[in-house]
C-alpha atoms as a PDB file:
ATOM      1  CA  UNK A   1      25.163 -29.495   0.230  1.00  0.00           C
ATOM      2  CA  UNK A   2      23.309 -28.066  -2.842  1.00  0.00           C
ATOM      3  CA  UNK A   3      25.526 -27.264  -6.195  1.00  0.00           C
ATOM      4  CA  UNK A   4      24.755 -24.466  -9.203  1.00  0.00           C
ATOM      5  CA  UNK A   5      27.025 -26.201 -11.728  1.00  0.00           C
ATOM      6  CA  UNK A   6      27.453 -24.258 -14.970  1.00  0.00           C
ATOM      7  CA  UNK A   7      28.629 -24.954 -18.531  1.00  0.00           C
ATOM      8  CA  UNK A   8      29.525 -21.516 -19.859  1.00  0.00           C
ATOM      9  CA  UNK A   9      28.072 -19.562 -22.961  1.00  0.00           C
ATOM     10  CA  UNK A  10      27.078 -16.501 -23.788  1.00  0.00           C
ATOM     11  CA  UNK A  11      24.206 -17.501 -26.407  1.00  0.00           C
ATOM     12  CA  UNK A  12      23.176 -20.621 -24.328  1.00  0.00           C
ATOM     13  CA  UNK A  13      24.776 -20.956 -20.440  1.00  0.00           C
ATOM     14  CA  UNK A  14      23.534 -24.126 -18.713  1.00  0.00           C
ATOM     15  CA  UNK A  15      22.736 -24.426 -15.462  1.00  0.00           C
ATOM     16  CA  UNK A  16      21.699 -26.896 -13.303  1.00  0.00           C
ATOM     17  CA  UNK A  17      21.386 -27.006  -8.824  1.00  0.00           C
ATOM     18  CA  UNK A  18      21.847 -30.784  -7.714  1.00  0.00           C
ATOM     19  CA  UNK A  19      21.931 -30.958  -3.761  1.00  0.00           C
ATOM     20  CA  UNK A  20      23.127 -33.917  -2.031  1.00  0.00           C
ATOM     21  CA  UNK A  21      21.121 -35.704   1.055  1.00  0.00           C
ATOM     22  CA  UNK A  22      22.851 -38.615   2.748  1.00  0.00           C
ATOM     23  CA  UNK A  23      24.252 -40.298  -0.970  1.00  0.00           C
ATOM     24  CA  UNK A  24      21.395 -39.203  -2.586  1.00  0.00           C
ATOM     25  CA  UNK A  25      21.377 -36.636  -5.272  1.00  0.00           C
ATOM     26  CA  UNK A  26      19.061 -34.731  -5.582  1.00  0.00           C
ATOM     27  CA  UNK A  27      18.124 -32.453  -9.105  1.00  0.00           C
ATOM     28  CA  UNK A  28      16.570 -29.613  -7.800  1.00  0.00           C
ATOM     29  CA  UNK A  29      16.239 -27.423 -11.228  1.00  0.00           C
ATOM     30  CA  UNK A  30      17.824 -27.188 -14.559  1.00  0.00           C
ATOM     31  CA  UNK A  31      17.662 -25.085 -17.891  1.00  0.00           C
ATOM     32  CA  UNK A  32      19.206 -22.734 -19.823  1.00  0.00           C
ATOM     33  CA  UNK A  33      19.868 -19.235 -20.113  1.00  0.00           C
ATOM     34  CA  UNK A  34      19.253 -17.569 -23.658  1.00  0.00           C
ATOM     35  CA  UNK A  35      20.182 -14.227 -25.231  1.00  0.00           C
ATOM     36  CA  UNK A  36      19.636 -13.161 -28.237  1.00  0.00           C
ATOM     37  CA  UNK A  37      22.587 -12.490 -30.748  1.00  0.00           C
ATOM     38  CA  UNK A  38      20.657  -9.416 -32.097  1.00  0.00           C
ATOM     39  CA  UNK A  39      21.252  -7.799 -28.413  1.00  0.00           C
ATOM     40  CA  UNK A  40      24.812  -5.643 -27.915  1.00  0.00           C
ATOM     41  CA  UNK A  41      27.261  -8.182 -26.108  1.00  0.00           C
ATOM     42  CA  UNK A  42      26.987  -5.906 -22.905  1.00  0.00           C
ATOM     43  CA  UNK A  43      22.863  -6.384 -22.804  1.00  0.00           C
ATOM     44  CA  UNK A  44      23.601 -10.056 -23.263  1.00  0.00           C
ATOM     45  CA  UNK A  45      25.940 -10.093 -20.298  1.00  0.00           C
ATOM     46  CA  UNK A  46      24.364  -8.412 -18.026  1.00  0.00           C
ATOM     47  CA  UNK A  47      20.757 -10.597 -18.523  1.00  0.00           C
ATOM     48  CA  UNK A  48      23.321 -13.637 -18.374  1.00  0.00           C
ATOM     49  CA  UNK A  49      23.908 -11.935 -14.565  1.00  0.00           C
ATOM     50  CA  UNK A  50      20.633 -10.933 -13.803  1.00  0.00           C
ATOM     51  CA  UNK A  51      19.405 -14.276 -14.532  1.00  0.00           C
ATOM     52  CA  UNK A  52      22.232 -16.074 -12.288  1.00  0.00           C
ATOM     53  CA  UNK A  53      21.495 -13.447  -9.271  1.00  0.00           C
ATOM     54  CA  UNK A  54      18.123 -14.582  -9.588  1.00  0.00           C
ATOM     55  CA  UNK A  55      19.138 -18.374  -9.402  1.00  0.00           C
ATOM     56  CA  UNK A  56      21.268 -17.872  -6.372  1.00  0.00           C
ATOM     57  CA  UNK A  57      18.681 -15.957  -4.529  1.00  0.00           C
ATOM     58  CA  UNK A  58      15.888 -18.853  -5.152  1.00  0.00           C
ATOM     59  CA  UNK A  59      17.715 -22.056  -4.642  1.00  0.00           C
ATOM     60  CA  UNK A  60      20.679 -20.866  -1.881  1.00  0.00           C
ATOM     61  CA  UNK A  61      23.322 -22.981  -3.014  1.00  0.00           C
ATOM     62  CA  UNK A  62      26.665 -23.346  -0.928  1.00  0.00           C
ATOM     63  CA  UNK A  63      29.331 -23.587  -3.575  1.00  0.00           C
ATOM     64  CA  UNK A  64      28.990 -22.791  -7.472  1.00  0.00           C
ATOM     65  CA  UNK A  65      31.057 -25.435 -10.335  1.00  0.00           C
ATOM     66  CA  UNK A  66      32.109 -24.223 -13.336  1.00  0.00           C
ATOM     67  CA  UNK A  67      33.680 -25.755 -16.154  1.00  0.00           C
ATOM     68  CA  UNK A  68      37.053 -24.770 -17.425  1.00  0.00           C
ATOM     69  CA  UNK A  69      37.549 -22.774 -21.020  1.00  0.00           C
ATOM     70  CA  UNK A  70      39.359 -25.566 -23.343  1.00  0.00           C
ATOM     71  CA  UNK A  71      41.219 -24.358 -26.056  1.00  0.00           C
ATOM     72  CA  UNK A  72      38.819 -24.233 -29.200  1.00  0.00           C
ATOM     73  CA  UNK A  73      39.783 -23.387 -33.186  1.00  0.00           C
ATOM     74  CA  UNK A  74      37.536 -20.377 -33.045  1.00  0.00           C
ATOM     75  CA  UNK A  75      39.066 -17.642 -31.027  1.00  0.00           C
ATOM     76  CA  UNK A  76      36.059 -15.656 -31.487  1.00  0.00           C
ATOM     77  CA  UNK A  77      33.965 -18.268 -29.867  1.00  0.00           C
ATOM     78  CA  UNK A  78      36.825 -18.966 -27.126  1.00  0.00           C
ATOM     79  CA  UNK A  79      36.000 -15.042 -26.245  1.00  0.00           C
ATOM     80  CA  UNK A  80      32.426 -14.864 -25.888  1.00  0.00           C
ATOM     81  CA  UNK A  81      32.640 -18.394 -23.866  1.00  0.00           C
ATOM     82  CA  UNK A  82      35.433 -16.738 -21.297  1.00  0.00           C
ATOM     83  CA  UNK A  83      33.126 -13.465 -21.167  1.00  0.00           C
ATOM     84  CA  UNK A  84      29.857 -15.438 -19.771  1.00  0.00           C
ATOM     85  CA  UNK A  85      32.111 -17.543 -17.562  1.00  0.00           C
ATOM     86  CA  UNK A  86      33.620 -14.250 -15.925  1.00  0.00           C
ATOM     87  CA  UNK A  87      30.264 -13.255 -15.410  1.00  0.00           C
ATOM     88  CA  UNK A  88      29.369 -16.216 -13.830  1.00  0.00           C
ATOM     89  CA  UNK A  89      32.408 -16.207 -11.422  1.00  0.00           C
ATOM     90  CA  UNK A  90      31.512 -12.696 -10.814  1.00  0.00           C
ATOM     91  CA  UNK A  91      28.202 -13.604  -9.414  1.00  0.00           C
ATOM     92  CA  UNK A  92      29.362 -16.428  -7.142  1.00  0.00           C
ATOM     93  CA  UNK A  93      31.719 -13.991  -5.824  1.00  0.00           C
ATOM     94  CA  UNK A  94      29.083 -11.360  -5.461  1.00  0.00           C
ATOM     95  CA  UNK A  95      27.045 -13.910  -3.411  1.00  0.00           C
ATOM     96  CA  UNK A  96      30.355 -15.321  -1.308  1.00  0.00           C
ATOM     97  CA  UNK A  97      30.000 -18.697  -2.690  1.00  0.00           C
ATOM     98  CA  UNK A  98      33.211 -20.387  -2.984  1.00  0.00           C
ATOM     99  CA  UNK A  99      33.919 -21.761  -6.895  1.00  0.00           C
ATOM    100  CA  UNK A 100      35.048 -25.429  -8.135  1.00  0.00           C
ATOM    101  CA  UNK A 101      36.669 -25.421 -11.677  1.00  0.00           C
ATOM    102  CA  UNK A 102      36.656 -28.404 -13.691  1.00  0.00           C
ATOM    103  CA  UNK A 103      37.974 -29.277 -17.056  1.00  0.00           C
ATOM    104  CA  UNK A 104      35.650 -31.062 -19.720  1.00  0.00           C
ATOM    105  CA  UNK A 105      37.641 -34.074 -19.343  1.00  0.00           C
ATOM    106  CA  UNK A 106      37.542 -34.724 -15.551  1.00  0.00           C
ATOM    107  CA  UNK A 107      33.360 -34.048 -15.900  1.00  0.00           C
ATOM    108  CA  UNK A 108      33.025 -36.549 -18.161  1.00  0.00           C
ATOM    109  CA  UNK A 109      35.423 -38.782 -16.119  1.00  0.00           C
ATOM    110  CA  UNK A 110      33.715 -38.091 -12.954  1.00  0.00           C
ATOM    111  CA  UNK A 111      30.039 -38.798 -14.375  1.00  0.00           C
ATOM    112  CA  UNK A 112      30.739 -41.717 -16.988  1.00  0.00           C
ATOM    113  CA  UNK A 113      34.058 -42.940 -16.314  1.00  0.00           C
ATOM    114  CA  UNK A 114      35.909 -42.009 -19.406  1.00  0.00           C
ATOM    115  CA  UNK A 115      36.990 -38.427 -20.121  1.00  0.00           C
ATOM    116  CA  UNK A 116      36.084 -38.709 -23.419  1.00  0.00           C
ATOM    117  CA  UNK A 117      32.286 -39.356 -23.652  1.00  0.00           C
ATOM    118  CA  UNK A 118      30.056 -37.846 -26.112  1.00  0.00           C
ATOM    119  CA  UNK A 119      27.148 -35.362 -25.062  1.00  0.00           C
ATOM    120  CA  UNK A 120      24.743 -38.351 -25.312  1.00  0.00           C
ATOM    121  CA  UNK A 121      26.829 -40.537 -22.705  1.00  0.00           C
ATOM    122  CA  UNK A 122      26.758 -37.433 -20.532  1.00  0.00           C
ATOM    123  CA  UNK A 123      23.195 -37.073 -20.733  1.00  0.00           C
ATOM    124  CA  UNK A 124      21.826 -40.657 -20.073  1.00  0.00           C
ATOM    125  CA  UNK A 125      24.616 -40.766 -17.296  1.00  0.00           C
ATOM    126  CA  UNK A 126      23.109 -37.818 -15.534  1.00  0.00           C
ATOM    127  CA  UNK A 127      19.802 -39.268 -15.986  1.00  0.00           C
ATOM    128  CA  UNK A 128      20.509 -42.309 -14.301  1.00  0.00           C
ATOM    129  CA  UNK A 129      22.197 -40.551 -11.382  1.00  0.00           C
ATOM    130  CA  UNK A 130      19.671 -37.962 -10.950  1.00  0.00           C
ATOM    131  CA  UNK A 131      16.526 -40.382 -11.396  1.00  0.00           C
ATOM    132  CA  UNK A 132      15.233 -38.118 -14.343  1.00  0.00           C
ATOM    133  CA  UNK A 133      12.441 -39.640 -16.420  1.00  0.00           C
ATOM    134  CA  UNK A 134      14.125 -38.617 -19.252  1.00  0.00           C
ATOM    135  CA  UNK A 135      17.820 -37.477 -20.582  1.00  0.00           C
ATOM    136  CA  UNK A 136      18.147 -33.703 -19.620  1.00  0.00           C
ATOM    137  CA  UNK A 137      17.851 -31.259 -22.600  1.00  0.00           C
ATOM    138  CA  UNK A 138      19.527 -29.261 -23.981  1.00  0.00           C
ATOM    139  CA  UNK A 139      22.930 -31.177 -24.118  1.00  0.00           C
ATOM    140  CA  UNK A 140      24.274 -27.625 -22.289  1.00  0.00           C
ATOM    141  CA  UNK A 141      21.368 -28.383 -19.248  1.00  0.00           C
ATOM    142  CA  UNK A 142      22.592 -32.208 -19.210  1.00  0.00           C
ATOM    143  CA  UNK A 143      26.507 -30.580 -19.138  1.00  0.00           C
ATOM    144  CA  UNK A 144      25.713 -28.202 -16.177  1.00  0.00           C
ATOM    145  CA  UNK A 145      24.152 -30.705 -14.321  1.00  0.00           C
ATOM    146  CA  UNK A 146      27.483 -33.163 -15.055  1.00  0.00           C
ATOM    147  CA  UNK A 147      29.260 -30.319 -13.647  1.00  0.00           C
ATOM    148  CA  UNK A 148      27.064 -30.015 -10.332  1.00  0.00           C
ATOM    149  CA  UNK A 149      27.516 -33.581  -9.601  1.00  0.00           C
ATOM    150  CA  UNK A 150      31.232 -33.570 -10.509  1.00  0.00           C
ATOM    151  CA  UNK A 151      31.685 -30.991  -7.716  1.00  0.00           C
ATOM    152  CA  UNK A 152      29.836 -33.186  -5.642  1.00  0.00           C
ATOM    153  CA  UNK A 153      31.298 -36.140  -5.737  1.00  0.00           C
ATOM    154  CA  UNK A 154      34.708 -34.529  -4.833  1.00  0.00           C
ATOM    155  CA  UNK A 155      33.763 -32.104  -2.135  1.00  0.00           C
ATOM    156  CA  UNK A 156      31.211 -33.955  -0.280  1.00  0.00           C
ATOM    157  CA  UNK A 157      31.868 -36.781   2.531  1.00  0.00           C
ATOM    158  CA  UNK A 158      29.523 -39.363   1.314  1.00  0.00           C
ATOM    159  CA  UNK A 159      32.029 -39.674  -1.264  1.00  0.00           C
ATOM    160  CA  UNK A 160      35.466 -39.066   1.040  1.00  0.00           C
ATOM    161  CA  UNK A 161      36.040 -35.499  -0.691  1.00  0.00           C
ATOM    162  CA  UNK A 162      38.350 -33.529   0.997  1.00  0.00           C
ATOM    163  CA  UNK A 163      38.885 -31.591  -2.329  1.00  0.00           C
ATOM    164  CA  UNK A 164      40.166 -27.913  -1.875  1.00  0.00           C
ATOM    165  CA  UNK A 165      37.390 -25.293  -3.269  1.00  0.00           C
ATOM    166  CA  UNK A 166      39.095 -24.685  -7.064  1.00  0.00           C
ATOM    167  CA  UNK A 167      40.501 -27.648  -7.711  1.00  0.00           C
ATOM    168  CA  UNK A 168      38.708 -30.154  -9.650  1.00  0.00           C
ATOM    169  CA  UNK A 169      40.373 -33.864 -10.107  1.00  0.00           C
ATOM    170  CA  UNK A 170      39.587 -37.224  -9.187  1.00  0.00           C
ATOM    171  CA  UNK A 171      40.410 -36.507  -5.392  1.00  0.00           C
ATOM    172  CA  UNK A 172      37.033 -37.939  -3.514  1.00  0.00           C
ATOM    173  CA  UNK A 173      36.133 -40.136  -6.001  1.00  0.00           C
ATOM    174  CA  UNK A 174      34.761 -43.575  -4.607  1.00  0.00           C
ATOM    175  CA  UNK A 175      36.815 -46.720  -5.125  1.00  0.00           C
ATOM    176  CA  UNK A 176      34.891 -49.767  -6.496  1.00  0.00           C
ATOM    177  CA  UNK A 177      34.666 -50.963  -3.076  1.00  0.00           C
ATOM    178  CA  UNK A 178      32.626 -47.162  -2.119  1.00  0.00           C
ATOM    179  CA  UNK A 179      29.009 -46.954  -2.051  1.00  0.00           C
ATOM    180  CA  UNK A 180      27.293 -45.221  -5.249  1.00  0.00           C
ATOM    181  CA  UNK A 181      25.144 -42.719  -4.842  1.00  0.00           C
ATOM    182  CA  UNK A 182      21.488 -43.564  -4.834  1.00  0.00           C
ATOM    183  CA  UNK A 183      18.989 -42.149  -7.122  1.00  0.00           C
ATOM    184  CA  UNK A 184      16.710 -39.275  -5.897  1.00  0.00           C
ATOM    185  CA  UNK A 185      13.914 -37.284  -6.986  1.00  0.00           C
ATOM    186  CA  UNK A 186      13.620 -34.015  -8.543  1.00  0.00           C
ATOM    187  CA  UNK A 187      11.733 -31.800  -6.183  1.00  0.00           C
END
């Protein structure tokens, strides 16, 4: 199973495709997606969807994670973040890819173990599962990634996921008696 996780923006959107092979993951790409703020908020849209068409065509992945809008003090900000999301559940429809949802707090839970981690636990956490060299950058990369391999450690079977598509959680989680996943390599 291969994973386009995204952490929603509409000046930055990370993404990141982690597959999964036996209990292995696997990174297969990561980055970011930039527009600039001088751009009309329609231009920056649609390039946010051209660029994800473009990702979906070249890596084929079979589902698409997304995290969840949280309630932020800046309503403006809160807008623009709920825009690029809609785009990007727009183009998972598009491409018939079903769409997992997760809050902040059950991504950090699922990658580090506390739902309250700071972007710098994320990022060496992802490292170390994914085998990077390096901790992922930018943070909103290392956060998409988080997302991709919270998806997959509740959807896939190497991990006892029977999680319904939509519904993020702890559901497939391993118990401390479960087998981790293994390190892999980026391709």
């Amino acid at each position: 199973m291969q994973v386009l996780g995204i952490d929603p923006g509409t000046a930055t959107m990370g993404f990141g495709v982690v597959a999964v092979a036996g209990t292995t993951l696997v990174p297969v790409t990561y980055g970011v997606i930039r527009t600039p703020a001088s751009q009309p908020p329609a231009q920056r849209l649609a390039a946010i969807y051209r660029d994800l068409q473009e990702l979906l065509r070249r890596y084929h992945p079979q589902a698409m994670a997304v995290e969840r809008l949280f309630l932020q003090k800046n309503r403006s900000s809160a807008l623009h973040v709920g825009q690029a999301r809609g785009v990007a559940l727009l183009a998972a429809a598009q491409a018939g890819l079903p769409v997992h949802e997760y809050a902040p707090h059950e991504v950090k839970q699922a990658v580090v173990g506390y739902g309250r981690a700071s972007k710098v636990q994320v990022q060496r956490m992802v490292q170390a599962l994914l085998g990077l060299a390096r901790p992922p950058v930018p943070d909103d990369a290392a956060d998409a990634l988080a997302v991709a391999v919270c998806c997959l450690h509740a959807q896939t079977s190497a991990w006892g996921g029977t999680g319904a598509p939509g519904r993020g959680g702890s559901r497939g989680l391993p118990d401390a008696g479960a087998a981790p996943f293994q390190r892999g390599a980026v391709r």
